[in-house]
C-alpha atoms as a PDB file:
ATOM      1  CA  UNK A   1      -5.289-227.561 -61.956  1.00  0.00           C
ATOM      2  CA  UNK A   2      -5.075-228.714 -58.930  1.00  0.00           C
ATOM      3  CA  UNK A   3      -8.575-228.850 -56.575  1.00  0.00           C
ATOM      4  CA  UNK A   4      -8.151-228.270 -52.345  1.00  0.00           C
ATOM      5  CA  UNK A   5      -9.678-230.297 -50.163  1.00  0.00           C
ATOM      6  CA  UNK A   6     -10.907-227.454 -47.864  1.00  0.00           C
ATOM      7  CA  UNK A   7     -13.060-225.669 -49.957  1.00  0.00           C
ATOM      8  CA  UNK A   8     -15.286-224.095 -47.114  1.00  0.00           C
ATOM      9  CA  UNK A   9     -15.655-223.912 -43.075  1.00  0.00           C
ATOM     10  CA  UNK A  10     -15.358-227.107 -41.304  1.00  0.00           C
ATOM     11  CA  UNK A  11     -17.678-227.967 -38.063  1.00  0.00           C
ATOM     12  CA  UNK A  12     -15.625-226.476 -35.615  1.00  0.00           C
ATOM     13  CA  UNK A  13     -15.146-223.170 -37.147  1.00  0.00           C
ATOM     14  CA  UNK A  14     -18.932-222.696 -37.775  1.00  0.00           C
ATOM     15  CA  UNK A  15     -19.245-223.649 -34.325  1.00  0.00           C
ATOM     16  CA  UNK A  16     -17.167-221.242 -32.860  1.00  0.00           C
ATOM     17  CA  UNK A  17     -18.386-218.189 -34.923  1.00  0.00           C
ATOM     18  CA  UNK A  18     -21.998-219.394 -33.710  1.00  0.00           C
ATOM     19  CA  UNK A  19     -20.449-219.432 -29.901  1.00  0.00           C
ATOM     20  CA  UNK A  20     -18.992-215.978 -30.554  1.00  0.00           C
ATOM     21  CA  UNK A  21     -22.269-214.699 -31.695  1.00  0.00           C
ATOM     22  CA  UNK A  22     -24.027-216.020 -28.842  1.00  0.00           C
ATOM     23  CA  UNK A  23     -21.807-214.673 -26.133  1.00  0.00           C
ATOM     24  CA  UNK A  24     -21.881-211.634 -27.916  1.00  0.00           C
ATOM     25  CA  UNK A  25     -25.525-211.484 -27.895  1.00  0.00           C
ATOM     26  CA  UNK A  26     -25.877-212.696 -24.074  1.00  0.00           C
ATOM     27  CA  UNK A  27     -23.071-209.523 -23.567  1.00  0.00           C
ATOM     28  CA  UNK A  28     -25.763-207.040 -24.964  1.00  0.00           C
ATOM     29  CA  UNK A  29     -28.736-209.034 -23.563  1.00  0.00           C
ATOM     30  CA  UNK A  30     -27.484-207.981 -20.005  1.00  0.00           C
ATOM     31  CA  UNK A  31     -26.141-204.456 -20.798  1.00  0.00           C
ATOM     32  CA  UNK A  32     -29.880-203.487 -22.012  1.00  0.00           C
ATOM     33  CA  UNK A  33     -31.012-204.616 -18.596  1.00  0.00           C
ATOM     34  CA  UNK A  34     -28.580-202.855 -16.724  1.00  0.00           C
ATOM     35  CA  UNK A  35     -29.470-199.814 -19.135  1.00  0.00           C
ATOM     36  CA  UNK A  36     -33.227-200.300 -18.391  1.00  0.00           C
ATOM     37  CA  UNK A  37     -33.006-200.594 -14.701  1.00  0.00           C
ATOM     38  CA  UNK A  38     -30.935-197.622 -14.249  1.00  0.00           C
ATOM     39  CA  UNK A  39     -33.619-195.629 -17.056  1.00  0.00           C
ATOM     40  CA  UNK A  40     -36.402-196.407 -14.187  1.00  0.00           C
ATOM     41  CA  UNK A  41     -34.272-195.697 -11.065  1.00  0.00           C
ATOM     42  CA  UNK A  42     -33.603-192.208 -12.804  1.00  0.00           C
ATOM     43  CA  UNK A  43     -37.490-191.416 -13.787  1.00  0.00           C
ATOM     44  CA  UNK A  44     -38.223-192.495 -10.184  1.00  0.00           C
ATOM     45  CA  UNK A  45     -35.731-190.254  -8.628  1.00  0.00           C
ATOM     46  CA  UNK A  46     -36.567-187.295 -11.304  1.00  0.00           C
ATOM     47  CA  UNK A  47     -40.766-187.839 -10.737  1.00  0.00           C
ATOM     48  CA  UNK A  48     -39.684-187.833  -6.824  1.00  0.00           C
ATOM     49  CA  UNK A  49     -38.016-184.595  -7.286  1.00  0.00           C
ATOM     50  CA  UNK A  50     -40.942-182.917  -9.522  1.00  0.00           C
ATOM     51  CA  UNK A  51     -43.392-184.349  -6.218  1.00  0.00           C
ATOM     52  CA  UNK A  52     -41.440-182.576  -4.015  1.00  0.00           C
ATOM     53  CA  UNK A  53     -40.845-179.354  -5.355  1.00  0.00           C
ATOM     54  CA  UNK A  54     -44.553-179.414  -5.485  1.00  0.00           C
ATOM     55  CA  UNK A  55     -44.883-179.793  -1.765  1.00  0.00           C
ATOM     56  CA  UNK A  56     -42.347-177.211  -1.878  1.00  0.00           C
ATOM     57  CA  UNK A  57     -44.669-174.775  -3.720  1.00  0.00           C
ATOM     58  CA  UNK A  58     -48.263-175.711  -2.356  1.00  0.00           C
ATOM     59  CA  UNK A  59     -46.247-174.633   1.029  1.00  0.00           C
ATOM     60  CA  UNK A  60     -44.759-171.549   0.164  1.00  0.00           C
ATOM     61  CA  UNK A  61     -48.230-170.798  -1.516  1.00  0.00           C
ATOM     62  CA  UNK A  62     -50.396-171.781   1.029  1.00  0.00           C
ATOM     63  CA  UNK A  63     -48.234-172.256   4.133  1.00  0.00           C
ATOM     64  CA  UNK A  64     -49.882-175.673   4.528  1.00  0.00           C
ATOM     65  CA  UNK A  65     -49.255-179.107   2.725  1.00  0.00           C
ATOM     66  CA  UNK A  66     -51.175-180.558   0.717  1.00  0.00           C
ATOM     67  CA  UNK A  67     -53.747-183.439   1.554  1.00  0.00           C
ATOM     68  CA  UNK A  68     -51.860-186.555   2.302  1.00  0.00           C
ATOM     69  CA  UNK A  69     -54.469-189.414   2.607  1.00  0.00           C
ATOM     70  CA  UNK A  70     -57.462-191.008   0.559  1.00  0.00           C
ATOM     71  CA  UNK A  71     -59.779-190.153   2.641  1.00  0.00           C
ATOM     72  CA  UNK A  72     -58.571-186.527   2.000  1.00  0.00           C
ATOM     73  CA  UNK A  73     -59.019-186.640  -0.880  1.00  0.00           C
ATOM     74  CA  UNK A  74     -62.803-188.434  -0.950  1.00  0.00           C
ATOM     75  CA  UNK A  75     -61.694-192.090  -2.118  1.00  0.00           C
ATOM     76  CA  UNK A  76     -62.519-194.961   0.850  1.00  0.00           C
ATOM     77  CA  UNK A  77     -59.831-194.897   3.159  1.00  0.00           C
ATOM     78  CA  UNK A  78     -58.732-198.934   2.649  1.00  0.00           C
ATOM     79  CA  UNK A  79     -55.304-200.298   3.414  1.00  0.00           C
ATOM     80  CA  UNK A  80     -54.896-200.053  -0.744  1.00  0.00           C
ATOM     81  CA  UNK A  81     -55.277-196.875  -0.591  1.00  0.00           C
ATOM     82  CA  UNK A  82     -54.024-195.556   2.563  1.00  0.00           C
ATOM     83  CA  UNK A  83     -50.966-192.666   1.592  1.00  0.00           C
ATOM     84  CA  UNK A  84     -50.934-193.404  -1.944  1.00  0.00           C
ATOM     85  CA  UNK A  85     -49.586-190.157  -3.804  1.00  0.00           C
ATOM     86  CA  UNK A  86     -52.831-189.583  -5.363  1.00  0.00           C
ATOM     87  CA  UNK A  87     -53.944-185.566  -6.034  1.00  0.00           C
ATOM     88  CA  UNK A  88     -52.761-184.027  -3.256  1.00  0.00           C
ATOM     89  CA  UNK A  89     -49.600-182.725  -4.708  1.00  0.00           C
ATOM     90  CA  UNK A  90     -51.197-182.077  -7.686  1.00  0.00           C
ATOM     91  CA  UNK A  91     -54.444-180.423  -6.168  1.00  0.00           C
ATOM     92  CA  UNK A  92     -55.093-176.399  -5.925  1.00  0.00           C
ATOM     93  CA  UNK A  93     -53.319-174.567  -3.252  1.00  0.00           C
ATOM     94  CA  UNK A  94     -56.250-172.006  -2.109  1.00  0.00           C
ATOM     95  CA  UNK A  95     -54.874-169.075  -3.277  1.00  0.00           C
ATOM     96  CA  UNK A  96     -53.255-169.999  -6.432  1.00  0.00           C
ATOM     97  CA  UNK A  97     -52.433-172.335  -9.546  1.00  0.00           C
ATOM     98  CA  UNK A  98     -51.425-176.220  -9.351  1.00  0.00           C
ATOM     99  CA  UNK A  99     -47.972-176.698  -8.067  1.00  0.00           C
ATOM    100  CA  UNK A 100     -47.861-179.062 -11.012  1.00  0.00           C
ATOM    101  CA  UNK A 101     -49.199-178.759 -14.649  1.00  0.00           C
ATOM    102  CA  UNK A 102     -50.938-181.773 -15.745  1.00  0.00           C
ATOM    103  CA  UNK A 103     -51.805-181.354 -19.022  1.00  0.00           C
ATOM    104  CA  UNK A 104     -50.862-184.152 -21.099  1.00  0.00           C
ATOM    105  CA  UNK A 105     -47.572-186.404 -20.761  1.00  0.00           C
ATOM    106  CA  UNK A 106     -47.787-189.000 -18.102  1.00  0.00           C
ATOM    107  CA  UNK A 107     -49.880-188.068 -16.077  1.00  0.00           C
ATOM    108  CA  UNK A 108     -53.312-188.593 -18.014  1.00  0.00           C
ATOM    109  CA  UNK A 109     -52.551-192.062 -17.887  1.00  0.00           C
ATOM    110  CA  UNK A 110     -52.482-191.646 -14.281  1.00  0.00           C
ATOM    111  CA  UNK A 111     -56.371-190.058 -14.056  1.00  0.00           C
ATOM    112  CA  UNK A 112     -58.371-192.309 -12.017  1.00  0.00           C
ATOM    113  CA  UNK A 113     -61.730-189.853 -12.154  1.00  0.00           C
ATOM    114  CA  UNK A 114     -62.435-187.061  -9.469  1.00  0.00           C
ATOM    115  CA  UNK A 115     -62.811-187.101  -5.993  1.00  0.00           C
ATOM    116  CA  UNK A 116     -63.352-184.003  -3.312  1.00  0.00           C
ATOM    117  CA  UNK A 117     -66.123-181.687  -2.634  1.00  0.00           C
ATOM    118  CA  UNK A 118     -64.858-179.387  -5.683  1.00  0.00           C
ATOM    119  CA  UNK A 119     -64.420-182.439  -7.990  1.00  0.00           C
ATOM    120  CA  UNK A 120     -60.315-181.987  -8.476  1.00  0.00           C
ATOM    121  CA  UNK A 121     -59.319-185.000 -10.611  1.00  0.00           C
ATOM    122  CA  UNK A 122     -57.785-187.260  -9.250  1.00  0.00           C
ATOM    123  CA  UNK A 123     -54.418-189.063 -10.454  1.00  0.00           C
ATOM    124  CA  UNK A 124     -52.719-192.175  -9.356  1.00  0.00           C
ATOM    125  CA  UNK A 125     -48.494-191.537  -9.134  1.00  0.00           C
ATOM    126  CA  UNK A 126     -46.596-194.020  -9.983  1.00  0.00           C
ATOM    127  CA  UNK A 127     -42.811-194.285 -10.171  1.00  0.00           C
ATOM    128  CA  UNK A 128     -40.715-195.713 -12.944  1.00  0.00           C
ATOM    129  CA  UNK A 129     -41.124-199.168 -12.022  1.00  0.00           C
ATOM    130  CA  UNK A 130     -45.461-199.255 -12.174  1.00  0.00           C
ATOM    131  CA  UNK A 131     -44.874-198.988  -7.950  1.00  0.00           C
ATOM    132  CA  UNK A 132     -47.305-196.458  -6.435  1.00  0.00           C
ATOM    133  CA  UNK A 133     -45.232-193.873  -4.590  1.00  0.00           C
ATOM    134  CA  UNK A 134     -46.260-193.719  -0.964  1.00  0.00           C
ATOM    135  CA  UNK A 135     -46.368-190.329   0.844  1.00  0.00           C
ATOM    136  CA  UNK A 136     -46.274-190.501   4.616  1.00  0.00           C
ATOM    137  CA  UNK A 137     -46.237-187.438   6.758  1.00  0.00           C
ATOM    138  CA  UNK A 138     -45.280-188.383  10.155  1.00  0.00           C
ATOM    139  CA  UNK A 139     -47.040-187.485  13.281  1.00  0.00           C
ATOM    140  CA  UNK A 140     -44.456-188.221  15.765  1.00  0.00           C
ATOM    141  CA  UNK A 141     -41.101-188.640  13.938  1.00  0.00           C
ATOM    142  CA  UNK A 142     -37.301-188.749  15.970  1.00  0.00           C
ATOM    143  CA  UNK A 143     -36.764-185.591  13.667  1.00  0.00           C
ATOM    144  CA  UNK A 144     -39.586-182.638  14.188  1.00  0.00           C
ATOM    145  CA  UNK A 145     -38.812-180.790  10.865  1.00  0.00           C
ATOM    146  CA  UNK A 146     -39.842-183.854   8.758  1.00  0.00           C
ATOM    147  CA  UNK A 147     -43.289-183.036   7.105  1.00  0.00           C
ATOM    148  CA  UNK A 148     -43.580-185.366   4.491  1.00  0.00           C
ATOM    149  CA  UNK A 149     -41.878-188.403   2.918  1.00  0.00           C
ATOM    150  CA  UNK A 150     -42.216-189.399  -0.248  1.00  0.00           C
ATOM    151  CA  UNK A 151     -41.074-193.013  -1.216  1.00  0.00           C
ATOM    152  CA  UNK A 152     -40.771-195.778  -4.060  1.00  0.00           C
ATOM    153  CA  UNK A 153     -41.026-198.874  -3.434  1.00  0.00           C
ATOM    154  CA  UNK A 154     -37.990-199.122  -5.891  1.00  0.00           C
ATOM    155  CA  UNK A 155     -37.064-201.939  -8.714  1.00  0.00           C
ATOM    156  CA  UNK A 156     -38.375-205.088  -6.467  1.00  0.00           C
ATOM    157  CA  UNK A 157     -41.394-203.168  -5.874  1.00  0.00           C
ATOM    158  CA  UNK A 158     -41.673-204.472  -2.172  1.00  0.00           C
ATOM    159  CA  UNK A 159     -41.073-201.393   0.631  1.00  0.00           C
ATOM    160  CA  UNK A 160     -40.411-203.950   3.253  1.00  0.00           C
ATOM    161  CA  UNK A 161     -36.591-203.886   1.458  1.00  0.00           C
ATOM    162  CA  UNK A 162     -35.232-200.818   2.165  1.00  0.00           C
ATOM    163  CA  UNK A 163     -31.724-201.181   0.501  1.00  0.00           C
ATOM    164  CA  UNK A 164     -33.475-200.311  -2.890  1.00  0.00           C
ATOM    165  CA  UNK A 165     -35.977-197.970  -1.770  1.00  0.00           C
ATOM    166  CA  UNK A 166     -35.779-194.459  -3.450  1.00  0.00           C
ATOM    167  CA  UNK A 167     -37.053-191.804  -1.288  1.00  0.00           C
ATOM    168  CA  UNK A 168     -37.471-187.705  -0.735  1.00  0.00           C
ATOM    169  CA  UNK A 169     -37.937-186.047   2.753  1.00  0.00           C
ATOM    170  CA  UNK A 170     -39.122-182.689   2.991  1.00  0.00           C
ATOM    171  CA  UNK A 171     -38.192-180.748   5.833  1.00  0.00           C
ATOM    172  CA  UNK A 172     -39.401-177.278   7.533  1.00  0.00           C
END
């Protein structure tokens, strides 16, 4: 019986399966980051939604919005935390229940203590990126009906960029 001389792989066919696996790898590597990023920009746009069907609701309730600044809200009124979406979408309308139910999920990661004459506790939104969402509710805007604008800073977390920005304007 006769023995061959290739029993086995040579070199260059172990190193292109290893090349195949690592293109292959580097393939998925960037689909999962695509994935992610477009996971975050969805939670944003979805917890930007649930904000703004509670501004909805504290107005039909209480034909008012709700508070809009730190200092509304009893926290010092610094640049940090100037229109941060803190509990005044989540606070009590006068005359009737939370727009928003807060038990559990994320938002008791987002307590930050309590703040107010009536002690509300006080949360800290963030989008799906970490980013604080901003709320600004413009005094003198081109558009009159605009009441309150709700925006994320978006995946480079910078709101100077406004090409990746994620926002909600509510309108009367």
């Amino acid at each position: 019986m006769s023995r061959s001389r290739y029993d086995g792989f040579t070199l260059i066919e172990l190193m292109t399966v290893v090349a195949i696996i690592f293109i292959l790898a580097g393939m998925i590597i960037v689909v999962a980051g695509g994935i992610r990023r477009r996971v975050r920009v969805e939670r944003t746009n979805v917890i930007l939604d649930m904000l703004a069907t509670a501004c909805e609701r504290y107005w039909t309730i209480d034909h008012d919005y709700p508070l809009t600044t730190a200092g509304d809200v009893g926290l010092p009124d610094t640049l940090e935390n100037r229109n941060i979406a803190y509990v005044y979408l989540l606070s009590k309308p006068r005359r009737a229940q939370p727009p928003l139910s807060v038990e559990g999920g994320w938002f008791e990661k987002a307590r930050v203590g309590t703040a107010g004459p009536d002690g509300r506790t006080l949360y800290r939104v963030v989008d799906g990126f970490g980013n604080v969402i901003r709320v600004e509710r413009p005094v003198q805007h081109a558009d009159a009906n605009v009441h309150i604008r709700l925006i994320s800073a978006g995946p480079d977390g910078d709101l100077g960029t406004t090409e990746d920005n994620l926002e909600r304007t509510i309108r009367r």
